[in-house]
PDB file of N, CA and C in Angstrom:
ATOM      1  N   UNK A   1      21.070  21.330  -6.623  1.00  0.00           N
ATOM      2  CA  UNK A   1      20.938  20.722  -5.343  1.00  0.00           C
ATOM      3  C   UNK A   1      19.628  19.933  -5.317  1.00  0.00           C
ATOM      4  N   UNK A   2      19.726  18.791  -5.171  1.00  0.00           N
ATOM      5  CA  UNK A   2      18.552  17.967  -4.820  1.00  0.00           C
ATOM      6  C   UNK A   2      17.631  18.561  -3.925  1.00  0.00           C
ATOM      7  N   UNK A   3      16.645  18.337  -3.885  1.00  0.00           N
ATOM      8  CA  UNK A   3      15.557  18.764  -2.713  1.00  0.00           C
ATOM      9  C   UNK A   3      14.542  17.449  -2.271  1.00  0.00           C
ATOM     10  N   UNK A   4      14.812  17.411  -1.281  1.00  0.00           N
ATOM     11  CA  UNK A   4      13.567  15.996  -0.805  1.00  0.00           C
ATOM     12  C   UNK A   4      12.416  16.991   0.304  1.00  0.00           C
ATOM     13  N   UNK A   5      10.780  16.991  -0.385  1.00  0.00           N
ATOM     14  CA  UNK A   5      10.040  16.857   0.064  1.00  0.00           C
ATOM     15  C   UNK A   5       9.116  15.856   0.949  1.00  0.00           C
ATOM     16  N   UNK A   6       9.059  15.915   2.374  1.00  0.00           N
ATOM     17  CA  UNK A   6       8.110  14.587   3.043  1.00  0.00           C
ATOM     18  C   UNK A   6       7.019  15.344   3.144  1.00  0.00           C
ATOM     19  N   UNK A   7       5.925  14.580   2.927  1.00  0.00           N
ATOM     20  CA  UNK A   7       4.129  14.766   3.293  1.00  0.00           C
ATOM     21  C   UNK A   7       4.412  14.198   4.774  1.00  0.00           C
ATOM     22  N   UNK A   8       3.658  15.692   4.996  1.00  0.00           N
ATOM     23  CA  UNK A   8       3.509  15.652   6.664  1.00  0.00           C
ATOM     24  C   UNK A   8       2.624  16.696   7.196  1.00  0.00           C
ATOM     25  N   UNK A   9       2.003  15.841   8.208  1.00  0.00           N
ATOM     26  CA  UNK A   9       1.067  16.668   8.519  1.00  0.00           C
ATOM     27  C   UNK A   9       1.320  18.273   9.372  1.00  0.00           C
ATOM     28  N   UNK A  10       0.731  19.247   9.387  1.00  0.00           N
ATOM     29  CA  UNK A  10       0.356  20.935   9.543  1.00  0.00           C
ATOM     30  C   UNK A  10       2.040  21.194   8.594  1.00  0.00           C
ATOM     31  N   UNK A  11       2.225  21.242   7.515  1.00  0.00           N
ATOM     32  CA  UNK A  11       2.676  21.494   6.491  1.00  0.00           C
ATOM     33  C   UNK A  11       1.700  21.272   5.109  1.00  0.00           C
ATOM     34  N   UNK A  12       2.909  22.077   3.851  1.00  0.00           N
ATOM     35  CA  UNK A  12       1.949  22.322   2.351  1.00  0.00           C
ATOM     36  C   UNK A  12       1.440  20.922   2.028  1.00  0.00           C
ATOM     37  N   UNK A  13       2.529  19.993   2.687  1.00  0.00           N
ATOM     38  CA  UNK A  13       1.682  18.635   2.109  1.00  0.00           C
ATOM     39  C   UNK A  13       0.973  17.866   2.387  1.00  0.00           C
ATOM     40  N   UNK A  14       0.031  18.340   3.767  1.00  0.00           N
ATOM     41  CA  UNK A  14      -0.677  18.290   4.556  1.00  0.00           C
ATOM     42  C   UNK A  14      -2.228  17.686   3.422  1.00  0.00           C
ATOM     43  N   UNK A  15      -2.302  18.721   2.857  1.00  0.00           N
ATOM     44  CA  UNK A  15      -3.277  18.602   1.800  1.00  0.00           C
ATOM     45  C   UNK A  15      -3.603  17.378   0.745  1.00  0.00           C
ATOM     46  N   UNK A  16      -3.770  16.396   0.377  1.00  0.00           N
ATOM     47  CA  UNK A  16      -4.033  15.243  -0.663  1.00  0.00           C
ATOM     48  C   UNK A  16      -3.638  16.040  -1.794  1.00  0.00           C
ATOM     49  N   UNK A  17      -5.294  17.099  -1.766  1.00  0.00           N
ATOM     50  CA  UNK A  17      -5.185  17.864  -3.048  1.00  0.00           C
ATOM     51  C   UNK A  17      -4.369  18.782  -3.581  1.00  0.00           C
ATOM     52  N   UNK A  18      -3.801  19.057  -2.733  1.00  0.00           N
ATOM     53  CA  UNK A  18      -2.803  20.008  -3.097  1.00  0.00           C
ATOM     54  C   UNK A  18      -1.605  19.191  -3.262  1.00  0.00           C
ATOM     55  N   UNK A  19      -0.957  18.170  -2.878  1.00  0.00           N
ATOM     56  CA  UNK A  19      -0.047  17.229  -2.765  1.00  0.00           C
ATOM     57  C   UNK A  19      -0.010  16.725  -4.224  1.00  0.00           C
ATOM     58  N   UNK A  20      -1.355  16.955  -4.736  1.00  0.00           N
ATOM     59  CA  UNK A  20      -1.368  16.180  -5.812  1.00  0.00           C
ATOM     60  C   UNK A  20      -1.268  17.137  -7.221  1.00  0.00           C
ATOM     61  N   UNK A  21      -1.642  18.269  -7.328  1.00  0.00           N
ATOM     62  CA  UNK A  21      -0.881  19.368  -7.930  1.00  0.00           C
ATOM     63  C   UNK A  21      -0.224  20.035  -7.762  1.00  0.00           C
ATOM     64  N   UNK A  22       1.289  19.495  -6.787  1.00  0.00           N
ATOM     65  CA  UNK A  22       2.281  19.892  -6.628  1.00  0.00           C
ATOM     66  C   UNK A  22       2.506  18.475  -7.733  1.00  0.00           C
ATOM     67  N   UNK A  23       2.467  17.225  -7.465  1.00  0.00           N
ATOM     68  CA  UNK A  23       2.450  16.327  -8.321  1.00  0.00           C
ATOM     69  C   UNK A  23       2.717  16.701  -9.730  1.00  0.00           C
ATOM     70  N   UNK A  24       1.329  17.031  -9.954  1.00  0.00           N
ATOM     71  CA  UNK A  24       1.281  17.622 -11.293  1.00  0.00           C
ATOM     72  C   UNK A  24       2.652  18.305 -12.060  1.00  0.00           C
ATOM     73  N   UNK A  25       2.982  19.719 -10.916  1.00  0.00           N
ATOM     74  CA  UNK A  25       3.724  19.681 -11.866  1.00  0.00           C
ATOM     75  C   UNK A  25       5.481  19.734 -11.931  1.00  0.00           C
ATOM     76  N   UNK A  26       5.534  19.037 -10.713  1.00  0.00           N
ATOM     77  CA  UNK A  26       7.228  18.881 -10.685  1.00  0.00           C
ATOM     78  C   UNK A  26       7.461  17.799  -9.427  1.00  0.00           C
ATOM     79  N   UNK A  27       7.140  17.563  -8.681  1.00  0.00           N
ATOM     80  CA  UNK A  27       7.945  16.696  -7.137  1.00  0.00           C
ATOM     81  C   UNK A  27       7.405  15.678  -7.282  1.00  0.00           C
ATOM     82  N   UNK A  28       9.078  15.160  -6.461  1.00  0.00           N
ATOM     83  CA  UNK A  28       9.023  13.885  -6.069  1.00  0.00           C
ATOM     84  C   UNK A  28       9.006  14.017  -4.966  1.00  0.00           C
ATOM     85  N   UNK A  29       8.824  12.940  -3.623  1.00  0.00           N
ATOM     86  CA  UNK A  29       8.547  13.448  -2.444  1.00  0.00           C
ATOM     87  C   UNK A  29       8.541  11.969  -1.957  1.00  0.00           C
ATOM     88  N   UNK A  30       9.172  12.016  -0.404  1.00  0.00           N
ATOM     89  CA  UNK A  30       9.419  10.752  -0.006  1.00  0.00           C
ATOM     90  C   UNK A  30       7.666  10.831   0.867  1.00  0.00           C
ATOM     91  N   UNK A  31       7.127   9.644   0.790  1.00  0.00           N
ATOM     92  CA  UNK A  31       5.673   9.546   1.075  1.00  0.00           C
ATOM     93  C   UNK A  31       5.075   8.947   2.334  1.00  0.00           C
ATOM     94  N   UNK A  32       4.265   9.935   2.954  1.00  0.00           N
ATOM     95  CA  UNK A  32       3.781   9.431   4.220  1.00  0.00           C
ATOM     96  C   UNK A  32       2.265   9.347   4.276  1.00  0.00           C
ATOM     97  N   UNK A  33       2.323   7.939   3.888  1.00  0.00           N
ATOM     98  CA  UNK A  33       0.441   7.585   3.667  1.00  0.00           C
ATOM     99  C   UNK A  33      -0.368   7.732   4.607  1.00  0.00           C
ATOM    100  N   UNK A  34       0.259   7.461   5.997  1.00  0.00           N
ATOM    101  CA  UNK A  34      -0.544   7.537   6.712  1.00  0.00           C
ATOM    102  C   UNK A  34      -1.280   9.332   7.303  1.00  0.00           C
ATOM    103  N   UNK A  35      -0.695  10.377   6.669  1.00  0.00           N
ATOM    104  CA  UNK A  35      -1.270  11.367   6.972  1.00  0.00           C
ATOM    105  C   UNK A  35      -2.524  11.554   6.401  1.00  0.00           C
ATOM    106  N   UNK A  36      -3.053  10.808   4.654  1.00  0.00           N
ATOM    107  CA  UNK A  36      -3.799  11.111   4.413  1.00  0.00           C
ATOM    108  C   UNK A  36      -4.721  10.695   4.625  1.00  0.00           C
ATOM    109  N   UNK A  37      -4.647   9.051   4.856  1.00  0.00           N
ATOM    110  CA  UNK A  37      -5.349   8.826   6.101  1.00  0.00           C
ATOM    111  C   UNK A  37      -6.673   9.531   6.763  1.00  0.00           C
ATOM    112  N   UNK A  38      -5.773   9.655   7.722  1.00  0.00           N
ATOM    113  CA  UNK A  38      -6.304  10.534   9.485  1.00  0.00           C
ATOM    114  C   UNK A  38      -6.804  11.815   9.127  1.00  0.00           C
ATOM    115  N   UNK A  39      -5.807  12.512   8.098  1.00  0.00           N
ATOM    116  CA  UNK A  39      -6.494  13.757   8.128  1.00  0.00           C
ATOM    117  C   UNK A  39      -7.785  14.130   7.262  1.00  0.00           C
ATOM    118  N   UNK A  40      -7.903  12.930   6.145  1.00  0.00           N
ATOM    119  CA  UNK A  40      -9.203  13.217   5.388  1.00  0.00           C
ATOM    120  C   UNK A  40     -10.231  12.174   5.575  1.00  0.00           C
ATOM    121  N   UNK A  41      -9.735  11.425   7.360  1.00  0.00           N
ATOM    122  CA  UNK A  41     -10.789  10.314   8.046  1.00  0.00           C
ATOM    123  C   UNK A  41     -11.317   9.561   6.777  1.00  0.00           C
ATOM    124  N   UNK A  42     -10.436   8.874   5.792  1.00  0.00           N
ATOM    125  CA  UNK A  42     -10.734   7.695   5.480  1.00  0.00           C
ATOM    126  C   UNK A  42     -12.048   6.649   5.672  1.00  0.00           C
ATOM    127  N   UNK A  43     -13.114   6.623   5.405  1.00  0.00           N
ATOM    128  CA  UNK A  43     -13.832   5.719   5.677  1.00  0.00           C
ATOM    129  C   UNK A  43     -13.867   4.379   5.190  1.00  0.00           C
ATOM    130  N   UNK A  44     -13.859   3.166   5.774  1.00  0.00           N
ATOM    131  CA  UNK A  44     -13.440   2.030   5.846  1.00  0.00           C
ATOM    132  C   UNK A  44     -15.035   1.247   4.955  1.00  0.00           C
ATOM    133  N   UNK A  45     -15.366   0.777   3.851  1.00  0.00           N
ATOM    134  CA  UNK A  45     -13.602   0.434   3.043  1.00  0.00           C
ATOM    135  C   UNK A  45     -13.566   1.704   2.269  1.00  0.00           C
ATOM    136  N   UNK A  46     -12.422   1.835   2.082  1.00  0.00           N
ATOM    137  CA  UNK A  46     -11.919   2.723   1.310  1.00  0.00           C
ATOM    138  C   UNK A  46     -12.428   2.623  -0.200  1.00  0.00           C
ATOM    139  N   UNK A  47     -13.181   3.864  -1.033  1.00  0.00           N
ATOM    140  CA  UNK A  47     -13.708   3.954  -1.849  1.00  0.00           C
ATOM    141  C   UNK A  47     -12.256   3.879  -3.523  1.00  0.00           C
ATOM    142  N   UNK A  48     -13.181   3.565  -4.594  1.00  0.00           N
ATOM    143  CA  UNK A  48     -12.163   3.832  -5.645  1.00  0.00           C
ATOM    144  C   UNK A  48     -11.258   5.014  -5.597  1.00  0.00           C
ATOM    145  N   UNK A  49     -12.246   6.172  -5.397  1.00  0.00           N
ATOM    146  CA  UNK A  49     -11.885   7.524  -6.082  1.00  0.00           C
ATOM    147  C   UNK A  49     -10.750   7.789  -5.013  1.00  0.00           C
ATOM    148  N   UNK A  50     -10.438   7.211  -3.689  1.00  0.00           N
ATOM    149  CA  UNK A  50      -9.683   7.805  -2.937  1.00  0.00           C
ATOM    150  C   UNK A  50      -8.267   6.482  -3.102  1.00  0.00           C
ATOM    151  N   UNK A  51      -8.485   5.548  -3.600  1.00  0.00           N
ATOM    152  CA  UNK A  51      -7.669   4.398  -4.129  1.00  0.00           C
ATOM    153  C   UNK A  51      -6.888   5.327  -5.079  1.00  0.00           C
ATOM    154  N   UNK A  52      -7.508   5.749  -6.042  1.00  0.00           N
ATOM    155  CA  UNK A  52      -6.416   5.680  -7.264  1.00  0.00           C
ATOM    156  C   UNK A  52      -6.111   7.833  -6.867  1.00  0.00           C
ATOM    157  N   UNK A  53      -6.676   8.555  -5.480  1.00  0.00           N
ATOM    158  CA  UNK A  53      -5.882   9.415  -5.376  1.00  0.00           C
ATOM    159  C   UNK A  53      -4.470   9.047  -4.321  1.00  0.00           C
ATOM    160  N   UNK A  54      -4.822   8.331  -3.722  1.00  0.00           N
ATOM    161  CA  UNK A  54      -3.376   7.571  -2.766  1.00  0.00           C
ATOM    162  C   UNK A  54      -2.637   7.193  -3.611  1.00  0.00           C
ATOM    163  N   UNK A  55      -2.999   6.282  -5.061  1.00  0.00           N
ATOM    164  CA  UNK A  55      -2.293   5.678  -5.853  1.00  0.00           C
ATOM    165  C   UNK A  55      -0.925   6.379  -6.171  1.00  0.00           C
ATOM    166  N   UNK A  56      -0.980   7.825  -6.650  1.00  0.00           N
ATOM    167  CA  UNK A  56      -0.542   8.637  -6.991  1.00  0.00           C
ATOM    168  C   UNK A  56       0.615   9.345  -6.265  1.00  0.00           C
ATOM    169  N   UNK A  57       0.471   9.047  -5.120  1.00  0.00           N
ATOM    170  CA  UNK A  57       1.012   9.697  -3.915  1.00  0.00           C
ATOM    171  C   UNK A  57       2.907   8.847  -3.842  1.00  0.00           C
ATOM    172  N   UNK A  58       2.336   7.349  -3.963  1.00  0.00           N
ATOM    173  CA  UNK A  58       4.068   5.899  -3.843  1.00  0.00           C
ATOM    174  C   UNK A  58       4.087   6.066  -5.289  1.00  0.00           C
ATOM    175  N   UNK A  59       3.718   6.851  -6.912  1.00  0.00           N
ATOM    176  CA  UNK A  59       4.078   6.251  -7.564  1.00  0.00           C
ATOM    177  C   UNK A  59       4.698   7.363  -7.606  1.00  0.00           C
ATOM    178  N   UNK A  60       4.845   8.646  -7.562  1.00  0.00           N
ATOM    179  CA  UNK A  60       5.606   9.604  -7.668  1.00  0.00           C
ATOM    180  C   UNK A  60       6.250   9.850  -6.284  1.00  0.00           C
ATOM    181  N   UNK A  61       6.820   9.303  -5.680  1.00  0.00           N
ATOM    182  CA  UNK A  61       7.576   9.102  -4.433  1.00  0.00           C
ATOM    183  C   UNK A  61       8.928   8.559  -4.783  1.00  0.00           C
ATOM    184  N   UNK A  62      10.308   8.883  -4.315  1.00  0.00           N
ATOM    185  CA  UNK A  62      11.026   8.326  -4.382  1.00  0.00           C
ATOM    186  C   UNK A  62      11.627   7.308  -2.680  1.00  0.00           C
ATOM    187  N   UNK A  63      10.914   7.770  -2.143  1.00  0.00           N
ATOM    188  CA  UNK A  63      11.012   7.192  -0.455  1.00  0.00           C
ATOM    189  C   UNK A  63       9.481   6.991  -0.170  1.00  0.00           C
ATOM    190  N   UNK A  64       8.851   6.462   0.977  1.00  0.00           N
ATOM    191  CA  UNK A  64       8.400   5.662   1.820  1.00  0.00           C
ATOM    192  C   UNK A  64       8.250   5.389   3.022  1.00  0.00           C
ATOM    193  N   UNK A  65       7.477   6.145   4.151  1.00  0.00           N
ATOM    194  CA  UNK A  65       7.542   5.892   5.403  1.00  0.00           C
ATOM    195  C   UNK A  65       6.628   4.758   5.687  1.00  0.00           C
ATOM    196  N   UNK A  66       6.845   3.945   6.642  1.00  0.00           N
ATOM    197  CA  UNK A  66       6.858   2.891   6.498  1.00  0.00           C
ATOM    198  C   UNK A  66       5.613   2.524   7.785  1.00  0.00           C
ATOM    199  N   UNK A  67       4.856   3.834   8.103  1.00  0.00           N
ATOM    200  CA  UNK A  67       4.014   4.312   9.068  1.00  0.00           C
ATOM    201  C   UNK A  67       2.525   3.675   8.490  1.00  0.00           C
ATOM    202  N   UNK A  68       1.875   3.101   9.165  1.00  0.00           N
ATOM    203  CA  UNK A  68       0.442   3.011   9.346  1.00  0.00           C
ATOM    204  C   UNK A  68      -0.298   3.291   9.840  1.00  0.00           C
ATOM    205  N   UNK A  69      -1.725   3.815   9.342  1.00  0.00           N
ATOM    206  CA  UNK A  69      -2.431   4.702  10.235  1.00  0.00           C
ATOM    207  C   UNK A  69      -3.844   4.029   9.921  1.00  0.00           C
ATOM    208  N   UNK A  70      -5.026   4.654  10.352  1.00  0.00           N
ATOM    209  CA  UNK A  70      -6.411   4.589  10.329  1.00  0.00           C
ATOM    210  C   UNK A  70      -7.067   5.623  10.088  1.00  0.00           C
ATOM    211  N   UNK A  71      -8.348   5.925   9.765  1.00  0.00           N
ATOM    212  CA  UNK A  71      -9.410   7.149  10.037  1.00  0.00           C
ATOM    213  C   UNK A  71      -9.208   8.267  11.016  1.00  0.00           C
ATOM    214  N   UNK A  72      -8.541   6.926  12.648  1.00  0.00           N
ATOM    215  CA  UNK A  72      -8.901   8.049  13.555  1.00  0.00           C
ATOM    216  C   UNK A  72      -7.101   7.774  14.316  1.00  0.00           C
ATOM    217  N   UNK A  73      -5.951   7.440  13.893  1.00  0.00           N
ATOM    218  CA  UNK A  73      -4.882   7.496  13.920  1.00  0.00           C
ATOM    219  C   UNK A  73      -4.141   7.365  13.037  1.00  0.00           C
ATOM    220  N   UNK A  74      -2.457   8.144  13.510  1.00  0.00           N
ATOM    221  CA  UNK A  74      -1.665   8.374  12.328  1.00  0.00           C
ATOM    222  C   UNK A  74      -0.778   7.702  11.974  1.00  0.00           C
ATOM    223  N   UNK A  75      -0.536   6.567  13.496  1.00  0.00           N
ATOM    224  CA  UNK A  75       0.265   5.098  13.380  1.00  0.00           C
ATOM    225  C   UNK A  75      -0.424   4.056  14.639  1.00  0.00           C
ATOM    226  N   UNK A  76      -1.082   2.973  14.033  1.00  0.00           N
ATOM    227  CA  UNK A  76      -1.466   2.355  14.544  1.00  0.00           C
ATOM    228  C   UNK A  76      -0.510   0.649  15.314  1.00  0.00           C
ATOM    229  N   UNK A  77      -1.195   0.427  15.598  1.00  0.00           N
ATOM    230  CA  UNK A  77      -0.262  -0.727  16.183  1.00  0.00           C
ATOM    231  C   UNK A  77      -0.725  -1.922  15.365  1.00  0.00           C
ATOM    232  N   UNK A  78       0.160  -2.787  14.861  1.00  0.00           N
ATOM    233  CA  UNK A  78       0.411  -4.095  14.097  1.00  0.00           C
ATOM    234  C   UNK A  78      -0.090  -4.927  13.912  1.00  0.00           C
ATOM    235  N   UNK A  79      -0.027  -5.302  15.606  1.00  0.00           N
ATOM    236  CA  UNK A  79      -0.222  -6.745  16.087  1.00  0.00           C
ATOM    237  C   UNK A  79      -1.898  -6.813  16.351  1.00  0.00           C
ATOM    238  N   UNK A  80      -2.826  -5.592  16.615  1.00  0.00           N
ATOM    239  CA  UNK A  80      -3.815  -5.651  16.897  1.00  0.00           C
ATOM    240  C   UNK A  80      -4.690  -5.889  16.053  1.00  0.00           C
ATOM    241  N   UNK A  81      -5.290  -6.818  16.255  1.00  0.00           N
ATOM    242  CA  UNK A  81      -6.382  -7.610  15.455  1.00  0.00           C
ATOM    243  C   UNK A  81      -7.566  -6.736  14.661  1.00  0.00           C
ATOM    244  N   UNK A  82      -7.533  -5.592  15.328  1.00  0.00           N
ATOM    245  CA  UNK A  82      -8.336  -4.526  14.883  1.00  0.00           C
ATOM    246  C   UNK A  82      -8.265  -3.685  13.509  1.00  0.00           C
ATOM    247  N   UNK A  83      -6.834  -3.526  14.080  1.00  0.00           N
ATOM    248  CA  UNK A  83      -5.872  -2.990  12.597  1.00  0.00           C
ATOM    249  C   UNK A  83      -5.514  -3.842  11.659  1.00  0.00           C
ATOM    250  N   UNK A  84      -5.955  -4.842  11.607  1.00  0.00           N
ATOM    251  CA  UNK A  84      -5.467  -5.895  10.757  1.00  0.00           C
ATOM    252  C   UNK A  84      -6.089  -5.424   9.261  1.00  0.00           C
ATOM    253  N   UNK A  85      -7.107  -4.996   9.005  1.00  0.00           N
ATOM    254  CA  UNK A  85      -7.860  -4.452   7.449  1.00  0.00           C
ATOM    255  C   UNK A  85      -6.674  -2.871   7.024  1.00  0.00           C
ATOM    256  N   UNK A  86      -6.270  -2.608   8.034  1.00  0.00           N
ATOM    257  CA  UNK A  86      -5.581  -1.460   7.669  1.00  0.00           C
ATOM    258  C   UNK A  86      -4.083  -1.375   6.738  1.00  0.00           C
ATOM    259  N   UNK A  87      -3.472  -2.487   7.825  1.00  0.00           N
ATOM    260  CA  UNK A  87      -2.198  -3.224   7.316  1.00  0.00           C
ATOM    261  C   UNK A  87      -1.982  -3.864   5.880  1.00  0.00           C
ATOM    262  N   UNK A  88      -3.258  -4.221   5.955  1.00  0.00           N
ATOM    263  CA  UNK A  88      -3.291  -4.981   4.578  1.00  0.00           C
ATOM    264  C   UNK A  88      -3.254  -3.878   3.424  1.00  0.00           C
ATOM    265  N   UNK A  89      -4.406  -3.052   4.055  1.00  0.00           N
ATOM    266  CA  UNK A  89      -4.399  -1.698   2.824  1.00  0.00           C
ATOM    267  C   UNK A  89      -3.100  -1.646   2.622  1.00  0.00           C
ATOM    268  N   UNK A  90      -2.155  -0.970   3.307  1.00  0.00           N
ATOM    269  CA  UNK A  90      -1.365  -0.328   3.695  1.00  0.00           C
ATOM    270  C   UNK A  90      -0.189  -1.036   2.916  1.00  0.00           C
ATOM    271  N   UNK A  91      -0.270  -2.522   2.947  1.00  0.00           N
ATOM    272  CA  UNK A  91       0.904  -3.315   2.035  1.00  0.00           C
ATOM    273  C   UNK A  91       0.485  -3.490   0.583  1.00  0.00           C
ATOM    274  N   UNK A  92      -0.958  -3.018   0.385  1.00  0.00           N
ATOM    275  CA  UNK A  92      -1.040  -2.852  -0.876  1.00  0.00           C
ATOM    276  C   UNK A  92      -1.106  -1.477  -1.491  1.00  0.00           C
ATOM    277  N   UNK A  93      -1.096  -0.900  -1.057  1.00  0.00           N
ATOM    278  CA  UNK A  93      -0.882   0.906  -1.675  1.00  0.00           C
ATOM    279  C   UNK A  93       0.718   0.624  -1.630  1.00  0.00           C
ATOM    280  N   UNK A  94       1.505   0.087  -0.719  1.00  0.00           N
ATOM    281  CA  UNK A  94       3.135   0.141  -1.188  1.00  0.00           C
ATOM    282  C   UNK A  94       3.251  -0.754  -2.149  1.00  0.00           C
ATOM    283  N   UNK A  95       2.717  -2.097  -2.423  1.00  0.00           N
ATOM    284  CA  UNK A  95       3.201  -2.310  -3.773  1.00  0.00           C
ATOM    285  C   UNK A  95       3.394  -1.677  -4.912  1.00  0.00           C
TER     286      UNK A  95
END
């Protein structure tokens, strides 16, 4: 039986780090970037070391929520000029 795991927040995949040695050593998991985000307040710009741990997150994903968030939210709004550095992240961690 297939099993689909989503990262979501006050659940096991709540955690980056732990998300990421579940990684290690078996799941795939449909991926919700924006939890890690908010919950490990991201500071803007976003550093390497937390680049290539997000990295990790869409390449072992077989799904994709399609949610954007910030530091201090878990889906932000689009159109706002504010969020505009976020969005961008956000279309480049899904490539």
């Amino acid at each position: 039986m297939a099993v689909h795991v989503e990262t979501h927040r006050d659940r096991m995949t709540t955690d980056l780090f732990f998300t990421l040695q579940l990684l290690d050593c078996f799941l795939r998991l449909t991926a919700d970037l924006s939890h890690y985000v908010v919950g490990r307040e991201f500071a803007w710009p976003v550093d390497d070391t937390n680049h290539a741990l997000i990295h990790r997150i869409p390449d072992n994903a077989w799904g994709i929520h399609g949610r954007i968030g910030s530091r201090e939210q878990v889906q932000v709004s689009l159109g706002f000029p504010q969020h505009k550095h976020w969005v961008s992240l956000f279309m480049r961690w899904w490539e």
